[in-house]
Structures are given as C-alpha cells and as structure tokens.
Protein backbone atom coordinates (compact mmCIF):
# COMPACT_ATOMS: atom_id res chain seq x y z
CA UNK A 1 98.33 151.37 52.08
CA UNK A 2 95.28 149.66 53.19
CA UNK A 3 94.70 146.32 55.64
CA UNK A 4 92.59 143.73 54.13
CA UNK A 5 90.83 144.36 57.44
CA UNK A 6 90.51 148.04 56.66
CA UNK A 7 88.97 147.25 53.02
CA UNK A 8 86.30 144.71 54.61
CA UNK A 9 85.24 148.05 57.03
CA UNK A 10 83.58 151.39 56.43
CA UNK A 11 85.08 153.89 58.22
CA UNK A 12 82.68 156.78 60.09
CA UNK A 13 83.42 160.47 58.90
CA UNK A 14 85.68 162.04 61.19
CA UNK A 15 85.47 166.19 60.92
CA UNK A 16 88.06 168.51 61.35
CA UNK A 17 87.44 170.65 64.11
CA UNK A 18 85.98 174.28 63.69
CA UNK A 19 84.83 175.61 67.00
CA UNK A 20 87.38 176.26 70.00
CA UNK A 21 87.33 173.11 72.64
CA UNK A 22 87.79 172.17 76.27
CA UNK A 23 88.69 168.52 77.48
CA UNK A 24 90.04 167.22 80.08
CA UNK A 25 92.03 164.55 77.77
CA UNK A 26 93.36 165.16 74.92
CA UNK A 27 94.58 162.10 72.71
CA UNK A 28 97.61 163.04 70.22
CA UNK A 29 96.83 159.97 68.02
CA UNK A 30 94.20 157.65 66.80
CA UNK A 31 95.72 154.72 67.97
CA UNK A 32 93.67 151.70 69.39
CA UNK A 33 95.81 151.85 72.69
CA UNK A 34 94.78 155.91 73.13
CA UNK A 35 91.14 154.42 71.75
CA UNK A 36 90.96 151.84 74.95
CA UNK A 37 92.14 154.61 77.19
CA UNK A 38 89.89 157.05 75.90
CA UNK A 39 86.99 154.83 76.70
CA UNK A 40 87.55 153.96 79.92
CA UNK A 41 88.13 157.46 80.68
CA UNK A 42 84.95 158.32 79.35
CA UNK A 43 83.24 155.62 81.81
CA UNK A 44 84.59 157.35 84.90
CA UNK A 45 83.40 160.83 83.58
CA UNK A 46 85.79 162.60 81.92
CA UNK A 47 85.63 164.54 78.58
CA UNK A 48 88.17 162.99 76.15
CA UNK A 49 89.04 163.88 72.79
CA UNK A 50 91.26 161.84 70.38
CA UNK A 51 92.53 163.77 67.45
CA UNK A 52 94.86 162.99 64.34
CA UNK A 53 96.98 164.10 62.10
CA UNK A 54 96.36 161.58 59.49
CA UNK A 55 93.33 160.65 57.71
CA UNK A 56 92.35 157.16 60.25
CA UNK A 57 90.43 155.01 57.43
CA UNK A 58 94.08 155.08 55.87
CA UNK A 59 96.08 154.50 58.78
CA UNK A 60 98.13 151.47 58.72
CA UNK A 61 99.18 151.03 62.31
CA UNK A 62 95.42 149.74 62.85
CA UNK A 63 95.49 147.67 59.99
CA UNK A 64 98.45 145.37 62.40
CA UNK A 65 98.21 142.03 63.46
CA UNK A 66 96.30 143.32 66.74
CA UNK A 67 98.24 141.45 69.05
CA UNK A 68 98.34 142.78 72.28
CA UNK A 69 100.46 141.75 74.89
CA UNK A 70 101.76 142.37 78.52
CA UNK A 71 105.61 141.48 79.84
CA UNK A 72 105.35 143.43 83.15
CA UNK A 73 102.72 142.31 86.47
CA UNK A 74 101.52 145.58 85.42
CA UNK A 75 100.95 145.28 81.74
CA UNK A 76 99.58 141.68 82.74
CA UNK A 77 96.78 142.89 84.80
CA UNK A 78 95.60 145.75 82.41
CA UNK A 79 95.20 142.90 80.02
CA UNK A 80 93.47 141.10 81.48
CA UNK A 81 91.04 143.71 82.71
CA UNK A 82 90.81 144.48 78.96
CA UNK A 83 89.82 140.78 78.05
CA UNK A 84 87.84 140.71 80.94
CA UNK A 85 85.92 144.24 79.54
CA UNK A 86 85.74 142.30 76.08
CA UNK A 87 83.94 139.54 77.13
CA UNK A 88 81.54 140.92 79.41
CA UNK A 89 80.30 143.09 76.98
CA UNK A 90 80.14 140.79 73.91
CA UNK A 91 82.60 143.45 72.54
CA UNK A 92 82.29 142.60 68.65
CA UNK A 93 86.34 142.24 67.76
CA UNK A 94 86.65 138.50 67.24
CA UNK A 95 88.89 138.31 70.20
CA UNK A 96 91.46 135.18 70.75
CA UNK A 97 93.09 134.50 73.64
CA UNK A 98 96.32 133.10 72.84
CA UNK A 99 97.93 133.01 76.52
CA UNK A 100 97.22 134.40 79.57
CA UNK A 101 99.84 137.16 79.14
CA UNK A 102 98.51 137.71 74.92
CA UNK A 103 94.98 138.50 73.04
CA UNK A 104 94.50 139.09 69.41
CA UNK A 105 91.66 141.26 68.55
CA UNK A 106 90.52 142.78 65.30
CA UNK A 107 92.39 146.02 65.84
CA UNK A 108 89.50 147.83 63.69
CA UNK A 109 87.02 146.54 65.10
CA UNK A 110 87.83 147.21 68.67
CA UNK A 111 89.07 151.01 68.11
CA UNK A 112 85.69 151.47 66.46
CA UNK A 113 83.80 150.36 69.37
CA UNK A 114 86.11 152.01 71.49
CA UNK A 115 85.69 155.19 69.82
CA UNK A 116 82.02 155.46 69.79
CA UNK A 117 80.35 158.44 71.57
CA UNK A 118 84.24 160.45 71.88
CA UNK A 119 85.14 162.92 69.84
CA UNK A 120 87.97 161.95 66.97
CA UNK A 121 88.75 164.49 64.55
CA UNK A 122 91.24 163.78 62.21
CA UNK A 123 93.63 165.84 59.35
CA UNK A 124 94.29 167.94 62.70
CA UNK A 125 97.79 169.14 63.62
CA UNK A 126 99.36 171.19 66.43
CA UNK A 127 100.60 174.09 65.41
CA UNK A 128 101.67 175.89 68.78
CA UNK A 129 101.29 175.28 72.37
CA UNK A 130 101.19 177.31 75.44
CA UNK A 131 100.80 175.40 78.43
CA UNK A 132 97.12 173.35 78.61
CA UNK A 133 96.37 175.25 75.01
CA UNK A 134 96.73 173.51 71.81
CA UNK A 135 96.51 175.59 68.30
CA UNK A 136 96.04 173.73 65.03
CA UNK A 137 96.45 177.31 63.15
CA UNK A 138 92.74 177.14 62.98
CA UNK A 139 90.94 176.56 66.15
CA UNK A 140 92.11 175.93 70.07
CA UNK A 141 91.85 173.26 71.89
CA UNK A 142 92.48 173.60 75.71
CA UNK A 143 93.27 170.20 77.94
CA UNK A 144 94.08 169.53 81.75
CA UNK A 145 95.85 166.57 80.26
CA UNK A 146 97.09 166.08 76.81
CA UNK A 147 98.45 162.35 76.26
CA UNK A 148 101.44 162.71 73.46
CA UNK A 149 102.31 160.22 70.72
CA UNK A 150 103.25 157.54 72.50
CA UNK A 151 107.22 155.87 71.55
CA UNK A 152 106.60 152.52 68.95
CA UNK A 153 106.70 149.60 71.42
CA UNK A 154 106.14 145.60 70.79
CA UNK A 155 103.91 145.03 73.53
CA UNK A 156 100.99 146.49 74.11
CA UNK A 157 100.49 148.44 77.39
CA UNK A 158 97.05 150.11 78.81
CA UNK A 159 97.62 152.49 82.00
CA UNK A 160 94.55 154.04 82.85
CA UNK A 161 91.44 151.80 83.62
C-alpha cells in the first residue's frame, strides 16, 4: 500500500546485486534512520551499503508521518545535530520543527537525499552467514560491521554522527 507521499515521488531503480562485495557497513534495511546513518558514515569515509528485502518504492514504513523524535539527552542531541545538518544544507524535505526535542520531515524526501551516492539494492535477502560474510544464495557480501533490523520503536533515535 502506497503513501500519498510515495505516489507524488518517483522512486530511482534500485538493482539487485550480482557481483561479490566488501563494505565496511552493511545496512539490513532501507529505513530512513539506517539512510541518515549511512550518510554520515559515508562523510567520515567509510564504505556503506544499505540493502533490502523488500521492493523500497512500496515500502510503507517511509510512507509514515516522519516524525522524529528524541526522549533521552542522547537522542536529544543527535536531533538536533540532524536539524542542524538539514538546515545548513538546504536539505530539500520540507522540514518542521515542532519542539526542540521533535522535527517532522518528509520521510521520502529525506531518505532519498540521504541515500544518494550509497549503494541500496533491494529484493535482497540473507540467506546464510558466517561471521563478517553475508550470502543472499546468489552473491556475498562481506562487512566489518553489519547493522541488523533494528526493533519498531516510537521515537526516533540516530547513533552514529
């Protein structure tokens, strides 16, 4: 089931991966939290990867609300480093701030910006793993880090920029 927000957007292609791969992150999920993560990982250097098991243009989890919050001092100050990132860059996600501890963002919009320049492959699953090496029963994919579905939350949380 589509978003109106997903219907107003074209999608890019995302391939499957054919060709072995080495990262050194691997997201388990196209979700705009692993998409914010991603990026800033990508600033300091490292080669990230996001892949999914779903098709993303039909994913509904980033057709939400796109409210992001932060409860914790923690959560707080990753915000607002996000909001701060947002603005300075003119990011193009028609960002509200509601409260200094909650932003709305076009979830699309964001993860799509997010994304750009890292590699998202999608209608990929993991078959087997052994250790730092993935296999989707049709190529490898080896990671010093591989960052795992992450457990449904209300809140919003960023950890690594």
């Amino acid at each position: 089931m589509h978003s109106l927000w997903q219907e107003k957007i074209e999608f890019p292609y995302y391939p499957i991966l054919k060709t072995d791969k080495q990262v050194d992150i691997l997201y388990l999920e196209a979700s705009l939290q692993n998409a914010v993560e991603a990026h800033f990982q990508k600033e300091q250097g490292k080669s990230v990867m996001i892949m999914e098991e779903k098709t993303i243009a039909d994913m509904t989890e980033l057709g939400g609300m796109g409210i992001i919050k932060g409860e914790t001092k923690e959560e707080i100050k990753d915000l607002h480093r996000l909001r701060d990132y947002i603005q300075g860059r003119n990011i193009p996600c028609d960002m509200v701030v509601e409260s200094d501890t909650c932003i709305w963002v076009h979830p699309i919009k964001l993860f799509l910006f997010m994304t750009e320049g890292i590699d998202v492959y999608e209608q990929m699953k993991v078959m087997g793993r052994k250790g730092n090496k993935l296999d989707t029963g049709t190529v490898y994919i080896t990671a010093d880090t591989v960052v795992e579905k992450k457990r449904k939350r209300n809140r919003f949380m960023f950890t690594h920029f």
